[in-house]
Protein backbone atom coordinates (compact mmCIF):
# COMPACT_ATOMS: atom_id res chain seq x y z
CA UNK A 1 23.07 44.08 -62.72
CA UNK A 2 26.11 41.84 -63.48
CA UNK A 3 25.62 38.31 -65.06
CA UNK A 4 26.96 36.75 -61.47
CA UNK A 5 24.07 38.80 -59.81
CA UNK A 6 21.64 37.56 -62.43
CA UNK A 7 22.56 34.32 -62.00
CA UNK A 8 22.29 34.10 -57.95
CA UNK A 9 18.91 35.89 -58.34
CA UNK A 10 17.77 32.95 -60.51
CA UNK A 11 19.35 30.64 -58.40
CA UNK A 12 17.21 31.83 -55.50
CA UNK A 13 13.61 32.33 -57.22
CA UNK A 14 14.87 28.27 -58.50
CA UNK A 15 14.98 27.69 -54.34
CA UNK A 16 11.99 29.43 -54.07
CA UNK A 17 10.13 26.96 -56.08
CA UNK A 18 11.81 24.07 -55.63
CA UNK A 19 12.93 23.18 -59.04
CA UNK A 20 16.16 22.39 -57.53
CA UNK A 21 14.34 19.17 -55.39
CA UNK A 22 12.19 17.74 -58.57
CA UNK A 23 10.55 15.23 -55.94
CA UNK A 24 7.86 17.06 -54.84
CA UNK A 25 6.65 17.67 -58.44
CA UNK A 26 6.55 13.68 -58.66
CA UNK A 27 4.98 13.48 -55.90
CA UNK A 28 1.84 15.75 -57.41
CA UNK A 29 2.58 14.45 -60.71
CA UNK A 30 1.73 10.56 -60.12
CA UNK A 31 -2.11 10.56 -58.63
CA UNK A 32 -2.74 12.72 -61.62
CA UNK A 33 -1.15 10.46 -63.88
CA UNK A 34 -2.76 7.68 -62.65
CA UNK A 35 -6.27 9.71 -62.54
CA UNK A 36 -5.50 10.60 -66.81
CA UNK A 37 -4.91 6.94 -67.53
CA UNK A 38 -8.04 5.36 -65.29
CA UNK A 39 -9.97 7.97 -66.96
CA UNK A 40 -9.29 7.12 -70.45
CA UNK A 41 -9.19 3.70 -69.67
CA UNK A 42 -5.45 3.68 -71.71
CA UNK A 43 -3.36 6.17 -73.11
CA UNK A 44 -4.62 9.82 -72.93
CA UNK A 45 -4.63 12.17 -75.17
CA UNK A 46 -0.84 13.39 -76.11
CA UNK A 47 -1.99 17.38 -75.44
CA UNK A 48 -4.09 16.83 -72.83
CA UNK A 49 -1.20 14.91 -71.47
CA UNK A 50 1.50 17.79 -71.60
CA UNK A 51 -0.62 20.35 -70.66
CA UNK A 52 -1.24 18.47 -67.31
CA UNK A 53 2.11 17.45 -66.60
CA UNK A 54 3.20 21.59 -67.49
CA UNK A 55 -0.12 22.42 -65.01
CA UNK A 56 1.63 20.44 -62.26
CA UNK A 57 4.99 21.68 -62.50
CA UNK A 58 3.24 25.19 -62.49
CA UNK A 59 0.74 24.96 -59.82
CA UNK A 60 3.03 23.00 -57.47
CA UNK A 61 6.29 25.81 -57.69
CA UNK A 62 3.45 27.91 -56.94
CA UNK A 63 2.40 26.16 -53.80
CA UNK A 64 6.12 26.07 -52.65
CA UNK A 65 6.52 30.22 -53.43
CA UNK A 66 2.91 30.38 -51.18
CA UNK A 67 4.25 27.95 -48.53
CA UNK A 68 7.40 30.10 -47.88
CA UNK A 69 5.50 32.94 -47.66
CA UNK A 70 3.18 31.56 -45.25
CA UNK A 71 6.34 30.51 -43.22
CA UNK A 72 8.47 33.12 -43.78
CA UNK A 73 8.59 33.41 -39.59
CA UNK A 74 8.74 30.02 -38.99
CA UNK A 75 11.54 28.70 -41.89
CA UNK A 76 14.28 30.73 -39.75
CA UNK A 77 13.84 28.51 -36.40
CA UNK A 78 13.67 25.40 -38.33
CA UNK A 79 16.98 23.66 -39.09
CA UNK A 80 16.15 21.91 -42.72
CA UNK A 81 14.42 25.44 -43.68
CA UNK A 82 17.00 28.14 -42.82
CA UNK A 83 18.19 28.09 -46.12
CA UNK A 84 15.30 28.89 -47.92
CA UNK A 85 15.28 31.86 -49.77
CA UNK A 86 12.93 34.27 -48.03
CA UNK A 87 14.31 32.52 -44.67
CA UNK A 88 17.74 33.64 -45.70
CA UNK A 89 16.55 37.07 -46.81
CA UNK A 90 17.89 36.42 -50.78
CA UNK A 91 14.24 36.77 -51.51
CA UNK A 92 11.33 39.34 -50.53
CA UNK A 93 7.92 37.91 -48.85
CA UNK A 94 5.95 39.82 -51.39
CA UNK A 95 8.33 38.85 -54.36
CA UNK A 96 7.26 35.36 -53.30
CA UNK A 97 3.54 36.55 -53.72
CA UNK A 98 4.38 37.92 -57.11
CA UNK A 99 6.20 34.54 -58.27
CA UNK A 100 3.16 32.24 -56.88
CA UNK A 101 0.53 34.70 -59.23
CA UNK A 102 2.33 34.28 -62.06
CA UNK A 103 2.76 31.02 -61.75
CA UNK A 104 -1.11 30.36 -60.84
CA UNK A 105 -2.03 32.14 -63.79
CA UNK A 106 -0.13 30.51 -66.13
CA UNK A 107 -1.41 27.93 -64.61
CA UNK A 108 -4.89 28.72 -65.32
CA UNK A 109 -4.26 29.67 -69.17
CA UNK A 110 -3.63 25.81 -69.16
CA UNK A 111 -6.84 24.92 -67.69
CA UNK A 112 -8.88 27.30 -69.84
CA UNK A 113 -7.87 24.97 -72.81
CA UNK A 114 -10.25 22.42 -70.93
CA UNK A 115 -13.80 22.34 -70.54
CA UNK A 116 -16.19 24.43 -68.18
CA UNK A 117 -16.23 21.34 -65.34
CA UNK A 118 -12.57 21.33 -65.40
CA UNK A 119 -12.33 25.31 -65.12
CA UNK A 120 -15.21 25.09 -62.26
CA UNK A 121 -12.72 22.66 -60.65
CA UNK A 122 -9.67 24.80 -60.84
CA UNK A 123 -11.41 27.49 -58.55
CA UNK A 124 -11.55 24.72 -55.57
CA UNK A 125 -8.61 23.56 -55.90
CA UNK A 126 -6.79 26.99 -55.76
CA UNK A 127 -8.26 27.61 -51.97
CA UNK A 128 -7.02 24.28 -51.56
CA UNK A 129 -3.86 24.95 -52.24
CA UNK A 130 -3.54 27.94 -51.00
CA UNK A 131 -4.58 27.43 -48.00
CA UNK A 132 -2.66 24.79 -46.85
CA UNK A 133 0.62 26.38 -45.42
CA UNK A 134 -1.88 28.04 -42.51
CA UNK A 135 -3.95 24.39 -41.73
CA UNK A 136 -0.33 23.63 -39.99
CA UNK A 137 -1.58 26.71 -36.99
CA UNK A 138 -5.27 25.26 -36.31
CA UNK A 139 -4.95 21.44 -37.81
CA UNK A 140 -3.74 18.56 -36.08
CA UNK A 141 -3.70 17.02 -39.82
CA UNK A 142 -2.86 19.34 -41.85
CA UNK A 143 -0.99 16.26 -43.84
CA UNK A 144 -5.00 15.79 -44.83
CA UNK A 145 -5.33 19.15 -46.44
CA UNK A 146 -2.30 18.35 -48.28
CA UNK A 147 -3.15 15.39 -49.12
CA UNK A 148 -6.85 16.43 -50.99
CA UNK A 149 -4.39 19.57 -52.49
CA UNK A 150 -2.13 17.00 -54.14
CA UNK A 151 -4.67 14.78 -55.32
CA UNK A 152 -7.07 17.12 -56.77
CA UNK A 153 -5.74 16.70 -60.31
CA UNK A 154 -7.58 13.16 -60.26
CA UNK A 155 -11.15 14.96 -60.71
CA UNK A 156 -9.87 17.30 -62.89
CA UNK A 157 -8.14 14.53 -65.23
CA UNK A 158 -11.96 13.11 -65.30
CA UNK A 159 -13.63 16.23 -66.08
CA UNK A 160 -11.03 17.01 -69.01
CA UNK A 161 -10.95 13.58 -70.47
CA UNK A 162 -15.03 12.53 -69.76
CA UNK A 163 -16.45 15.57 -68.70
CA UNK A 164 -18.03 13.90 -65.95
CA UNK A 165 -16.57 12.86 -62.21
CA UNK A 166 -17.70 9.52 -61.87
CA UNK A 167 -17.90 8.20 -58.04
CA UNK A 168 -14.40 6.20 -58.70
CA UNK A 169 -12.72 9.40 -59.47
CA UNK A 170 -13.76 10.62 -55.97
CA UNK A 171 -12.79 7.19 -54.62
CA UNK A 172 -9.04 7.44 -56.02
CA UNK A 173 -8.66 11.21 -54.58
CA UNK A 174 -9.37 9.55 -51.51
CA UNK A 175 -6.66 7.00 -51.44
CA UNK A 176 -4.26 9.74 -52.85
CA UNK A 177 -5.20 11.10 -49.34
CA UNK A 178 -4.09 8.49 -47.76
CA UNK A 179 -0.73 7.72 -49.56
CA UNK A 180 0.05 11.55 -48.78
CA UNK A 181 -0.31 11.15 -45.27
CA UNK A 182 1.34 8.31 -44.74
CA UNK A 183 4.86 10.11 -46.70
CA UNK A 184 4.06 13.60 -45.44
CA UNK A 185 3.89 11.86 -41.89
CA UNK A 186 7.44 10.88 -42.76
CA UNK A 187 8.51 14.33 -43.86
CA UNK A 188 6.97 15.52 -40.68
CA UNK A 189 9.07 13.63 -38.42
CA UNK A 190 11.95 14.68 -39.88
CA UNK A 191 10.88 18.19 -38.47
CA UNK A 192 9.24 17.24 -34.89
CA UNK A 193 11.25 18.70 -32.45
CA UNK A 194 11.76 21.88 -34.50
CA UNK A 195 7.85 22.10 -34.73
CA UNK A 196 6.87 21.63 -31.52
CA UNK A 197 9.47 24.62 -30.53
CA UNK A 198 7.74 26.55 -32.23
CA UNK A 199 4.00 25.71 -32.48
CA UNK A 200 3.38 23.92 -35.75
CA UNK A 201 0.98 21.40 -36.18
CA UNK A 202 1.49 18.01 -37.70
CA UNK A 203 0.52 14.74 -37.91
CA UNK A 204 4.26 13.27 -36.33
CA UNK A 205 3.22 15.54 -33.49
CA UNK A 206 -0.53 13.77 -33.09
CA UNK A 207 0.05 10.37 -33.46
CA UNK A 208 3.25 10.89 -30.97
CA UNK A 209 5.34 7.25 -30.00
CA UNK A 210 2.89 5.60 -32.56
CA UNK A 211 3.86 7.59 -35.51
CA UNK A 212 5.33 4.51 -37.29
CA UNK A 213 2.24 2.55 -36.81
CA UNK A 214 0.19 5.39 -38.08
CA UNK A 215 2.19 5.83 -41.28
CA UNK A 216 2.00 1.57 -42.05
CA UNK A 217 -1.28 1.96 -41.52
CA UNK A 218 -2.07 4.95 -44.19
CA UNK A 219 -0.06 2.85 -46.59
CA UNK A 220 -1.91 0.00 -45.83
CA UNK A 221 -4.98 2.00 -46.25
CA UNK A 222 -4.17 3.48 -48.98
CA UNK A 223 -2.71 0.01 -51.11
CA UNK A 224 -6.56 -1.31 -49.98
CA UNK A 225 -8.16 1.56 -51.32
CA UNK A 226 -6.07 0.89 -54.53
CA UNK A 227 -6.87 -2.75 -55.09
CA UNK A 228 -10.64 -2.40 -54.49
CA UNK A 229 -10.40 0.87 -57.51
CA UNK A 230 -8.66 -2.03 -59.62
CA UNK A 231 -10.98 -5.00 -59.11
CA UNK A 232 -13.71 -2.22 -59.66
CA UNK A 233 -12.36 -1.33 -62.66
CA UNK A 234 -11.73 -4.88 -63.48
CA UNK A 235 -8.15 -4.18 -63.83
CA UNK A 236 -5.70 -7.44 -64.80
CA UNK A 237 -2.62 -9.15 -62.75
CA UNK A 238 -0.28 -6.38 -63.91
CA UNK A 239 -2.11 -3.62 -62.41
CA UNK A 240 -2.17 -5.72 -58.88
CA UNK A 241 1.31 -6.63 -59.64
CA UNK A 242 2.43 -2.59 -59.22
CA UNK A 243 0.60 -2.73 -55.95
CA UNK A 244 2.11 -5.77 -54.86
CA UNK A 245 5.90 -3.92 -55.47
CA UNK A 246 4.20 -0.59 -53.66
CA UNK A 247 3.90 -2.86 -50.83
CA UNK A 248 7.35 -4.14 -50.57
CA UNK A 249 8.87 -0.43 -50.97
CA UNK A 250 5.75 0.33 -48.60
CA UNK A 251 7.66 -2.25 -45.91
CA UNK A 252 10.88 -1.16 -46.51
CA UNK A 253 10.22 2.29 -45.36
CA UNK A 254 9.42 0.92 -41.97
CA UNK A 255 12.77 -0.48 -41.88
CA UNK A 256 14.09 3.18 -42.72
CA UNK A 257 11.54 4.99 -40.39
CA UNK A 258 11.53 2.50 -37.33
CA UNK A 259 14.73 4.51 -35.87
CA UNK A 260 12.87 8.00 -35.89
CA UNK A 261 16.41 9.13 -37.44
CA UNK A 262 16.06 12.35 -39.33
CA UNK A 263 18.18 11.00 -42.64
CA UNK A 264 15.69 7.60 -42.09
CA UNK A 265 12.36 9.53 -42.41
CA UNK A 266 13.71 11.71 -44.89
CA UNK A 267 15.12 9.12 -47.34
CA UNK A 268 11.53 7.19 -47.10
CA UNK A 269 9.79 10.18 -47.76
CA UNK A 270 11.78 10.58 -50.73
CA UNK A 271 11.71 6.99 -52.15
CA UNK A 272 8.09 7.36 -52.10
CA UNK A 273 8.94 8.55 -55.53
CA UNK A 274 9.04 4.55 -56.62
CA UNK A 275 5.58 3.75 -54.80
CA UNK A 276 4.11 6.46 -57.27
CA UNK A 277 6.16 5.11 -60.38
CA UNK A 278 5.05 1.31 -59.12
CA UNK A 279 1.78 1.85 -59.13
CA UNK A 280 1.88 3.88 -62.28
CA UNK A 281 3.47 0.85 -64.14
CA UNK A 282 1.22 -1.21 -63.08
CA UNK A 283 -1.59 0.64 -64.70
CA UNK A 284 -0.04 1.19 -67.88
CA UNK A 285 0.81 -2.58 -68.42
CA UNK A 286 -2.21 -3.20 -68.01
CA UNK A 287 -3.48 -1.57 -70.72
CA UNK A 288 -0.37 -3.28 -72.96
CA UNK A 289 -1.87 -3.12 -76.20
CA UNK A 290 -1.32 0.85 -76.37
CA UNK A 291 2.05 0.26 -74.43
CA UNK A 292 4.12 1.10 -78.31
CA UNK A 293 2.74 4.53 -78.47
CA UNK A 294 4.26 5.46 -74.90
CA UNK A 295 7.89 5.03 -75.92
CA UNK A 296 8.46 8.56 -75.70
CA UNK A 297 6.17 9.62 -72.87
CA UNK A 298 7.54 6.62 -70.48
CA UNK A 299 10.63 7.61 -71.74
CA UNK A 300 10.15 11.07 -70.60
CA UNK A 301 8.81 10.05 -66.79
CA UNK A 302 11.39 7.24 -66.42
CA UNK A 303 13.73 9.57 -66.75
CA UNK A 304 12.27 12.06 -64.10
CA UNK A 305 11.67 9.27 -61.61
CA UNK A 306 15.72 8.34 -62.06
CA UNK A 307 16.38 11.82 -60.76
CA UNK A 308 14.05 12.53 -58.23
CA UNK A 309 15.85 9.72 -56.33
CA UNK A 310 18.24 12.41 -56.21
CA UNK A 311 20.72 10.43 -54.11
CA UNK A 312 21.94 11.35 -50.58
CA UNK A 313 22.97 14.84 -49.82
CA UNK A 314 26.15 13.87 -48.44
CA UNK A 315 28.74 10.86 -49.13
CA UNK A 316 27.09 7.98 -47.35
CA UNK A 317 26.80 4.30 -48.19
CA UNK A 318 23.97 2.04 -45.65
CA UNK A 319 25.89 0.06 -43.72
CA UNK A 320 24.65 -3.70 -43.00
CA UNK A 321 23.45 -1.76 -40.11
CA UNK A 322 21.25 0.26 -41.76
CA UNK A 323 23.26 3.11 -40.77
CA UNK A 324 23.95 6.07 -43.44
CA UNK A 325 27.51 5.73 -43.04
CA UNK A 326 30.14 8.62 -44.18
CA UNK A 327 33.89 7.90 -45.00
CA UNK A 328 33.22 4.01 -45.34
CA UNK A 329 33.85 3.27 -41.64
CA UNK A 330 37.57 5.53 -41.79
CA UNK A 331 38.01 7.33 -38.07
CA UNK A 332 37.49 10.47 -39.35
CA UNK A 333 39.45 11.87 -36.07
CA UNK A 334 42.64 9.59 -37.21
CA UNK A 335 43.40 11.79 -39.97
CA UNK A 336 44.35 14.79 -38.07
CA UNK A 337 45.90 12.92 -34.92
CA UNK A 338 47.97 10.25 -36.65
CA UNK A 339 47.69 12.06 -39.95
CA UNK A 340 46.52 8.79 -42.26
CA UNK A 341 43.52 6.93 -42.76
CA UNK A 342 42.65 4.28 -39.94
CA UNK A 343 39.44 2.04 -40.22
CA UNK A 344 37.08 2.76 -37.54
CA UNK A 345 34.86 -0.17 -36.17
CA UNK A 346 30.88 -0.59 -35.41
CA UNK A 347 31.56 -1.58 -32.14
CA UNK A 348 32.17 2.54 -31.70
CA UNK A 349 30.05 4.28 -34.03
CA UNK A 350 28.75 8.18 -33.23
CA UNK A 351 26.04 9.66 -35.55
CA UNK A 352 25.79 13.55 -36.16
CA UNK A 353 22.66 14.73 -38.27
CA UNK A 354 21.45 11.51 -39.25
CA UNK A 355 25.03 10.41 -40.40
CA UNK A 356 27.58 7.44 -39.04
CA UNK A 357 30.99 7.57 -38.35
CA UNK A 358 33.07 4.56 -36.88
CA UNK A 359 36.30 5.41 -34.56
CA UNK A 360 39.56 3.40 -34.27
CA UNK A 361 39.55 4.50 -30.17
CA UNK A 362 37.23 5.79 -27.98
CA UNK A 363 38.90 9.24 -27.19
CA UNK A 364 38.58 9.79 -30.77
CA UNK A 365 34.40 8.91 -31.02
CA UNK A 366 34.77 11.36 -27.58
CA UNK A 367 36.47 14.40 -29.79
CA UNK A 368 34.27 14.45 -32.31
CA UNK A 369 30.94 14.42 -30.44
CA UNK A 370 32.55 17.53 -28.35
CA UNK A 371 33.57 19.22 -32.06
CA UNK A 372 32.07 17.21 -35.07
CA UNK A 373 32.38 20.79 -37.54
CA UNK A 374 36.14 20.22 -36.28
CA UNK A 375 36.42 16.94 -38.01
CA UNK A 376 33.42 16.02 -40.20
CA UNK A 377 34.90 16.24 -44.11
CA UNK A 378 34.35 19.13 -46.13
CA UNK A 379 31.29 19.06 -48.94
CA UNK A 380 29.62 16.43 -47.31
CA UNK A 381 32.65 13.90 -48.03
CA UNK A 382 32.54 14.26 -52.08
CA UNK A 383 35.62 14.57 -53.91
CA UNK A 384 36.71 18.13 -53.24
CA UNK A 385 38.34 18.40 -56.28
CA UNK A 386 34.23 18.08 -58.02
CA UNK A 387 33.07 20.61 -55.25
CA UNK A 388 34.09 23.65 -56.77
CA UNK A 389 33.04 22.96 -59.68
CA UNK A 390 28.95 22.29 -57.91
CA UNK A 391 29.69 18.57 -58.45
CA UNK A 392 29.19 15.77 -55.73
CA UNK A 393 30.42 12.96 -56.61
CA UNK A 394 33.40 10.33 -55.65
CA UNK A 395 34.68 9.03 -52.04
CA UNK A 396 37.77 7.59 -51.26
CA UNK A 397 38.58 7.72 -47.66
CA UNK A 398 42.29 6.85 -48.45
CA UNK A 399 42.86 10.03 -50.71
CA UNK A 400 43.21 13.10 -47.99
CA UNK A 401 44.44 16.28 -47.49
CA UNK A 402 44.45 18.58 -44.24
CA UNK A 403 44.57 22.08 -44.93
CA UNK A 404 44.06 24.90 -42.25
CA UNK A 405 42.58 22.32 -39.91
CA UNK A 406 40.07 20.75 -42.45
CA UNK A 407 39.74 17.60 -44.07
CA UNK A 408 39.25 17.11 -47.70
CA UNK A 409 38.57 13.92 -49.28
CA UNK A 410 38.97 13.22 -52.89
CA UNK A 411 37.50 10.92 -55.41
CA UNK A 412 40.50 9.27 -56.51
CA UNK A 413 43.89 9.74 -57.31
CA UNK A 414 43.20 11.84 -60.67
CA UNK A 415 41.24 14.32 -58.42
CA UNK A 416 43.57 14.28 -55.70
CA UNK A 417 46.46 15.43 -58.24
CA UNK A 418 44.07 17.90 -59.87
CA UNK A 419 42.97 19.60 -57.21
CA UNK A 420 46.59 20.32 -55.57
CA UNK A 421 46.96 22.07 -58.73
CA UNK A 422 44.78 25.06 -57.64
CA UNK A 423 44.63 24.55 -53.82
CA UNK A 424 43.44 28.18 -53.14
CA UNK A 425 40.93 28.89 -55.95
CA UNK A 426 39.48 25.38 -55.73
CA UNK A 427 39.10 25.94 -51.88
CA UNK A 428 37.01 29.50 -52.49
CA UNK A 429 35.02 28.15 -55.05
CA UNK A 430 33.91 25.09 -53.19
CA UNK A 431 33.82 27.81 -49.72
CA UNK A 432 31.30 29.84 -51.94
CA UNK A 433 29.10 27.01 -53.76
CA UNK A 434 28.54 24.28 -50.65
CA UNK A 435 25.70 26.60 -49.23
CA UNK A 436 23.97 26.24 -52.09
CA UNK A 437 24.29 22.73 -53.07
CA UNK A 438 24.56 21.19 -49.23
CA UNK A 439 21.30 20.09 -49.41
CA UNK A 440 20.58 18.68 -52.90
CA UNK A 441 21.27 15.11 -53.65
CA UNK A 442 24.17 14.04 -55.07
CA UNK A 443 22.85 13.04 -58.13
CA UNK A 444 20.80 15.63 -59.35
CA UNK A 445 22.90 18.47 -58.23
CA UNK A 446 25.96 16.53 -60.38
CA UNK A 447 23.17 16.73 -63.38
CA UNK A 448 23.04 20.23 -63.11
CA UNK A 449 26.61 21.04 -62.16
CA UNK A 450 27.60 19.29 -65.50
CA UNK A 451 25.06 20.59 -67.66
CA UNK A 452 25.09 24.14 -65.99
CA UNK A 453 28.86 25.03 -65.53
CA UNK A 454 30.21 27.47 -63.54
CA UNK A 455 32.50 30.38 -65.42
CA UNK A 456 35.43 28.35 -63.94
CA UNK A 457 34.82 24.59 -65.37
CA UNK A 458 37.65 23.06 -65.98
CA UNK A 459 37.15 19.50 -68.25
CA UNK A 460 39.35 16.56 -66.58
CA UNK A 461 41.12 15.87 -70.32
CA UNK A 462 42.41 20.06 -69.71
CA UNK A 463 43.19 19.23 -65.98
CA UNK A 464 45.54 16.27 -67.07
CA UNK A 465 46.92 17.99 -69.62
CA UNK A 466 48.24 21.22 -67.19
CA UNK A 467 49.32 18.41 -64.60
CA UNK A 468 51.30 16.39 -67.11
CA UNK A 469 52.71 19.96 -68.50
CA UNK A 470 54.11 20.33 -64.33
CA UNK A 471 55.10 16.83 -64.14
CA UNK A 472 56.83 16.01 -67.32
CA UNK A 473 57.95 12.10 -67.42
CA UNK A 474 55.09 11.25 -64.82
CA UNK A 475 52.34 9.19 -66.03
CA UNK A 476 48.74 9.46 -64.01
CA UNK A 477 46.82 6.30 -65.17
CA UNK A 478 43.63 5.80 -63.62
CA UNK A 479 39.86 4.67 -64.71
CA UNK A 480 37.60 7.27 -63.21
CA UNK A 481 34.70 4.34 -64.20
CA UNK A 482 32.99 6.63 -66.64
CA UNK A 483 30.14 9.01 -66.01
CA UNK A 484 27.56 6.49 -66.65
CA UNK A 485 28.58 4.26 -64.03
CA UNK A 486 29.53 6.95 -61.34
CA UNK A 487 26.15 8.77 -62.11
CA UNK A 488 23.33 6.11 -62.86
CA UNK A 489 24.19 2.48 -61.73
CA UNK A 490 26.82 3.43 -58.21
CA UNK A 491 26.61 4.60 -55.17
CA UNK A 492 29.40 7.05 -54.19
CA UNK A 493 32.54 5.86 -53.02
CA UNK A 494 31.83 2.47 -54.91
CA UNK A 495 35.47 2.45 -56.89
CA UNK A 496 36.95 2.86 -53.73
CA UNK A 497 34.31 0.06 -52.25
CA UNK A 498 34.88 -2.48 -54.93
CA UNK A 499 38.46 -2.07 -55.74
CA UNK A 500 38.02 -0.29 -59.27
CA UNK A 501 41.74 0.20 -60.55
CA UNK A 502 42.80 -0.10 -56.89
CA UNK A 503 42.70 -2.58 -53.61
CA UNK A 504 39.15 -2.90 -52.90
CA UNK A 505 38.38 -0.86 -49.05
CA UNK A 506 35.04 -3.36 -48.51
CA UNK A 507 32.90 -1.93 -45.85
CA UNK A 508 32.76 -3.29 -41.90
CA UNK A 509 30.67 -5.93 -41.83
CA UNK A 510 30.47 -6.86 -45.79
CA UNK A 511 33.71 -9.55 -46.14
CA UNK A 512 35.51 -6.50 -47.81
CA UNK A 513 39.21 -5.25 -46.80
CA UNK A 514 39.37 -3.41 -43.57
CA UNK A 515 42.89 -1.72 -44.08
């Protein structure tokens, strides 16, 4: 077997488990964080510590392998699950099985470092677990079973730490219940129609044309639940001060859910990452005395809570709309009829998959929604000179090329430039990779594009260097904004937005240009 075959093998078995979308792990990761901290009443242990954090990452890629399996017949019919690996047929069901063993086992090596409670404890929540992918054929909540599944490493954080599950232990597994219904409610409703093709049960499905009341109410719920544990606890202002920012993220996501759009409930179910994170702060301030020996550990979290807001999966900005809108408002028909870019308007938007584009004319919004493959950007609208390289990032509407009928946007004039220098082989590359990368955020999948290169990486200082070698007396001056500032602190397209090095595009409705 050839190092590319190696390498696509891993890639899928990475799939299988998720690694590639780090938010579920969060997800799992912050009742049990909260559960080791309540428990020790401060900063746990340091070992006891990793070896839950490493237990999480383990048992919950070993969920995902079981879920897959479970669904291998169902995954195909649904649209955000065709990819998946045993869906797609890159990966065996029962190499699935063998993955989620392992993985349980190693699992359970961890917990054996515990004490016998905490071992006794790892044999219910295995079922737990493991049974969850089938509640979703007889189980009009299966968002429930989940929910005591991802909370479970509350009780065992008490029986490790205290050796003793003490009725508020109990009592925070329960509002980790609730919190996962309310987001997994959201997740759900990205899936609805799909599900109710084919059978599945879920809680978008029960609660129906009330779903967004049910899911405010489970966060309300669940904050309640959360502020009676503190005053039990007698827990300070900063604890309630965490629940108090859970609550604002808590409203936003009805803002982002109220439409029923699928890129809405998906991108709440995601920033549930910061409700987690908020609450989390909140109890670790409050025990600020030990808050110098977490440099490192907060450190550590922070930086995994940065990246599991993993950033859009294609090249939208919000809108003052609200809308998740692609090519900052440019008719993305006007390229190939009048072949340059022309602002669209709000006054004739047309979404497609949860994403927004504006239209100079109304024949044009009327072509696309007969043919939006025809005209939609290629790799999501990121530059398409970072595509082949597995990178997604940069959008600048006014930087274009049409090539056999397809539109490819770049990040800015630099990329532009370097691309035309290997049209073709850029072209396959990006052909080849965009499968695979489609439907990670832009963020993270830019992480691991630049830390994990492909055979054919070319740096931008080797890329100038060949163009100024073809173009000798040209100069190509530009500030790309630095990798910092295009990874961490902007959204994409935001040099072309703000007018970084260039006349700033604005968006409609913002005050910006509208050329």
């Amino acid at each position: 077997m050839n190092a590319g075959a190696i390498k696509h093998r891993l890639d899928a078995y990475e799939k299988l488990v998720r690694l590639d979308k780090p938010i579920g792990i969060l997800l799992l990761l912050w009742p049990t964080l909260w559960g080791l901290w309540m428990a020790a009443r401060g900063m746990p242990n340091l070992w006891a510590l990793w070896l839950f954090v490493l237990g999480t990452v383990l048992m919950r890629s070993a969920g995902c392998a079981i879920n897959d399996y479970a669904d291998r017949d169902f995954d195909p019919h649904v649209q955000r699950t065709q990819a998946r690996p045993i869906a797609a047929g890159t990966i065996r069901p029962w190499e699935a099985l063998v993955v989620a063993a392992a993985l349980a086992l190693a699992a359970f090596v961890i917990v054996l470092q515990f004490n016998d409670l905490t071992i006794a404890l790892s044999f219910v929540a295995l079922p737990i677990a493991a049974l969850y992918p089938y509640t979703k054929r007889f189980f009009w909540m299966p968002q429930a079973w989940l929910g005591v599944a991802f909370g479970f490493g509350i009780p065992m954080a008490f029986a490790a730490l205290t050796g003793r599950l003490p009725p508020v232990a109990w009592a925070l597994l329960a509002a980790s219940a609730l919190w996962t219904i309310a987001y997994d409610t959201e997740y759900a409703m990205v899936d609805r129609d799909d599900d109710k093709r084919i059978g599945i049960r879920t809680s978008a499905i029960l609660f129906g044309r009330f779903d967004v009341a049910a899911v405010m109410t489970f966060y309300a719920l669940f904050l309640a639940a959360m502020a009676a544990i503190g005053a039990y606890l007698r827990y300070g202002p900063l604890y309630f001060l965490g629940l108090v920012a859970a609550a604002g993220i808590a409203v936003y996501h009805y803002f982002l859910i109220r439409g029923r759009s699928r890129e809405g409930c998906f991108k709440a179910f995601l920033h549930n990452n910061w409700i987690g994170a908020a609450i989390f702060a909140g109890i670790v301030l409050d025990h600020l005395p030990q808050l110098r020996f977490l440099r490192r550990p907060l450190a550590m979290i922070g930086a995994a809570v940065f990246l599991a807001g993993c950033g859009t999966t294609h090249a939208t900005v919000e809108s003052p709309r609200g809308e998740q809108l692609m090519l900052l408002g440019y008719d993305p028909v006007a390229y190939f009829t009048e072949g340059k870019p022309v602002r669209g308007t709000p006054q004739l938007p047309a979404a497609h998959e949860g994403r927004t584009y504006y239209f100079a004319k109304p024949e044009h919004r009327a072509a696309f929604q007969a043919a939006p493959a025809k005209y939609e950007p290629q790799y999501g609208g990121f530059c398409s000179n970072g595509a082949p390289y597995a990178v997604k990032l940069g959008s600048d509407p006014t930087e274009f090329e049409i090539r056999d009928g397809r539109l490819f946007i770049f990040g800015d004039i630099l990329g532009h430039e370097f691309w035309k220098l290997d049209e073709r082989d850029n072209i396959r590359h990006a052909d080849e990779l965009w499968p695979q990368i489609r439907d990670v955020g832009w963020r993270w999948q830019t992480i691991k594009g630049l830390v994990f290169r492909v055979p054919w990486y070319r740096t931008g200082r080797s890329l100038k260097e060949r163009w100024q070698a073809q173009n000798p007396g040209k100069t190509l001056d530009y500030d790309p904004g630095g990798i910092v500032e295009n990874l961490f602190f902007k959204r994409p397209g935001w040099r072309a937005i703000e007018g970084h090095g260039q006349p700033a595009l604005g968006l409609p409705g913002e005050g910006g240009a509208s050329r």
